[in-house]
Protein backbone atom coordinates (compact mmCIF):
# COMPACT_ATOMS: atom_id res chain seq x y z
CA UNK A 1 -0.72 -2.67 -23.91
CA UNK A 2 -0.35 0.98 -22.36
CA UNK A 3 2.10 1.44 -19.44
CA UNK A 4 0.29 1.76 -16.09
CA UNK A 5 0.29 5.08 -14.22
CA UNK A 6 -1.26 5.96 -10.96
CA UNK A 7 -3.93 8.43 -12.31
CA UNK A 8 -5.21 5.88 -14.78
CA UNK A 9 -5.56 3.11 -11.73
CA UNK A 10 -7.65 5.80 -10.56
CA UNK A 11 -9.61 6.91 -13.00
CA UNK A 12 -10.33 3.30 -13.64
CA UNK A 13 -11.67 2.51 -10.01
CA UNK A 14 -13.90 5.78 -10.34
CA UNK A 15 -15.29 4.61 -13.62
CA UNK A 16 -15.63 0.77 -11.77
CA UNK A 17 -17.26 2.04 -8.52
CA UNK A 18 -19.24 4.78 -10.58
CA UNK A 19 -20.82 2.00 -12.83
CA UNK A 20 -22.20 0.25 -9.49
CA UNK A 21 -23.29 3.45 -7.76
CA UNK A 22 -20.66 2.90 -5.00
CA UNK A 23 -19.51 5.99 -4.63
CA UNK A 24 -21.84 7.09 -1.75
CA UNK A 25 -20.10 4.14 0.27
CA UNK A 26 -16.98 5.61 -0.72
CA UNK A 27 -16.28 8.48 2.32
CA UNK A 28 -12.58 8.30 3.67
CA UNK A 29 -13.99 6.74 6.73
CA UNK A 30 -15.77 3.73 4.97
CA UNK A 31 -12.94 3.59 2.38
CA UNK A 32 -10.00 4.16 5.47
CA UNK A 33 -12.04 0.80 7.22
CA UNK A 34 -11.96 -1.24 4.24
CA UNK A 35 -7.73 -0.31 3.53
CA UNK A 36 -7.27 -1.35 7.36
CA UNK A 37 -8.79 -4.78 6.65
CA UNK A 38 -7.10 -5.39 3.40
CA UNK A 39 -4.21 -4.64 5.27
CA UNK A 40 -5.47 -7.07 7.87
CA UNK A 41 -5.78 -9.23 5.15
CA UNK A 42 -2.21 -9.59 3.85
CA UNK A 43 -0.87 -9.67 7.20
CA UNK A 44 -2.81 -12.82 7.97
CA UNK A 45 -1.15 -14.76 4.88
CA UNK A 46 2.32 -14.11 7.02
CA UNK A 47 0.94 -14.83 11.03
CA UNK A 48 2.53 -17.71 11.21
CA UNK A 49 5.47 -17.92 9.20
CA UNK A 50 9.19 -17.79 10.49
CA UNK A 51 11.13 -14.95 9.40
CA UNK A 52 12.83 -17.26 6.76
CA UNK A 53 9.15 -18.86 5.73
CA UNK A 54 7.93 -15.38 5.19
CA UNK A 55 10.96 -14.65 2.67
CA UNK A 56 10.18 -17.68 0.68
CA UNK A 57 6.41 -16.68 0.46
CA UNK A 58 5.95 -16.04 -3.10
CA UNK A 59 8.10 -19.66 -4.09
CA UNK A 60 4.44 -21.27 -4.04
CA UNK A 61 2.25 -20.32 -6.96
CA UNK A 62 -1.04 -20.00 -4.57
CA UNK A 63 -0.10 -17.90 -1.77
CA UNK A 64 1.86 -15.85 -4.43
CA UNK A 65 -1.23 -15.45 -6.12
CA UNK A 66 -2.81 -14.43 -2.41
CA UNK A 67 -0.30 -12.17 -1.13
CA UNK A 68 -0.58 -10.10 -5.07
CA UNK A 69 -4.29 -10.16 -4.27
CA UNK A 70 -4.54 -8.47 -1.14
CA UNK A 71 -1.37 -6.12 -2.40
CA UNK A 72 -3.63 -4.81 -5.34
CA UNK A 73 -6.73 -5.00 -2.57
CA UNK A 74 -4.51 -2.50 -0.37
CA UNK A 75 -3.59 -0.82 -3.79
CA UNK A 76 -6.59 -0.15 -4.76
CA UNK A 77 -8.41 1.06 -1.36
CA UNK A 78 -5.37 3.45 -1.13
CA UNK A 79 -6.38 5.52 -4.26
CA UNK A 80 -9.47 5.39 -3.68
CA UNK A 81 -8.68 7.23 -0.44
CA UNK A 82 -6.35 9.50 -1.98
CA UNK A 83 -8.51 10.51 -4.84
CA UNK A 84 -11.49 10.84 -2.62
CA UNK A 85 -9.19 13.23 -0.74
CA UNK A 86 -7.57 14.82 -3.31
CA UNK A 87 -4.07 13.43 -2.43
CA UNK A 88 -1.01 12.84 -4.66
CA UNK A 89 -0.23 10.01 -3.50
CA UNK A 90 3.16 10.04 -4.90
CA UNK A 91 3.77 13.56 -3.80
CA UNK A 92 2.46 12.37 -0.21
CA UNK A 93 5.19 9.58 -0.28
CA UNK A 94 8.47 12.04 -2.22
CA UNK A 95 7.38 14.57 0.83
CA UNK A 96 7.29 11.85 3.56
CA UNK A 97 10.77 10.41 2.08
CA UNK A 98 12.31 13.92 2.17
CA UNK A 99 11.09 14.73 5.81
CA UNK A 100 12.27 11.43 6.68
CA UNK A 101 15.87 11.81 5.48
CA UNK A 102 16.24 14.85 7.90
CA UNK A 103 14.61 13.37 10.95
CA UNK A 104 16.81 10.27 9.95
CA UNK A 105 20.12 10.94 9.00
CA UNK A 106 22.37 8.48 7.96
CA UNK A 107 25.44 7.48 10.85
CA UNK A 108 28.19 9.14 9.73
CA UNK A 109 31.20 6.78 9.29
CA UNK A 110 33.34 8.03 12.44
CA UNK A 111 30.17 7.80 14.72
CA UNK A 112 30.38 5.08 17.94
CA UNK A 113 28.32 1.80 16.67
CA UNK A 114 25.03 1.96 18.77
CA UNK A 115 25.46 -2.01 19.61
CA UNK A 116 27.96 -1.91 22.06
């Protein structure tokens, strides 16, 4: 078995959509649509749960095998974007991460708690 990588994911839902002549139903709009309502998707698995029910979510077998479903659904609508886009999608997230940690320093240790 090979290890997985990102670009290989890829390449593999190119070669899957390419073999059913999908690809003109691939723009970022179409393929943007379809990641909102995987999205959509997973969040419906959790609607109803309690915090505590939601943390417990993969202890049955069947609604694991849901919420890993709609996670590779997401997954794959994601790269689909990206490649359509030509985004690293891993470079996209390290950049985000770093822009983050400015915007979002950590409290330093002598600051006033904020829950007073």
């Amino acid at each position: 078995m090979t290890e997985l990588d990102v670009q290989g994911l890829q390449r593999r839902l190119v070669e899957f959509a390419a073999a059913r002549e999908w690809e003109p139903y691939h723009t970022p709009k179409n393929l943007a649509a379809a990641l909102s309502v995987e999205a959509s998707e997973l969040l419906e698995i959790f609607q109803w749960l309690t915090p505590e029910q939601s943390a417990r979510v993969m202890d049955d077998p069947e609604t694991a095998h849901r919420v890993r479903d709609e996670v590779a659904d997401v997954l794959a609508y994601l790269l689909q974007f990206c490649d359509v886009l030509g985004i690293d999608a891993l470079t996209a997230l390290s950049e985000k991460i770093d822009r983050n940690e400015l915007r979002f320093p950590p409290p330093s240790p002598s600051s006033p708690s904020t829950s007073d």
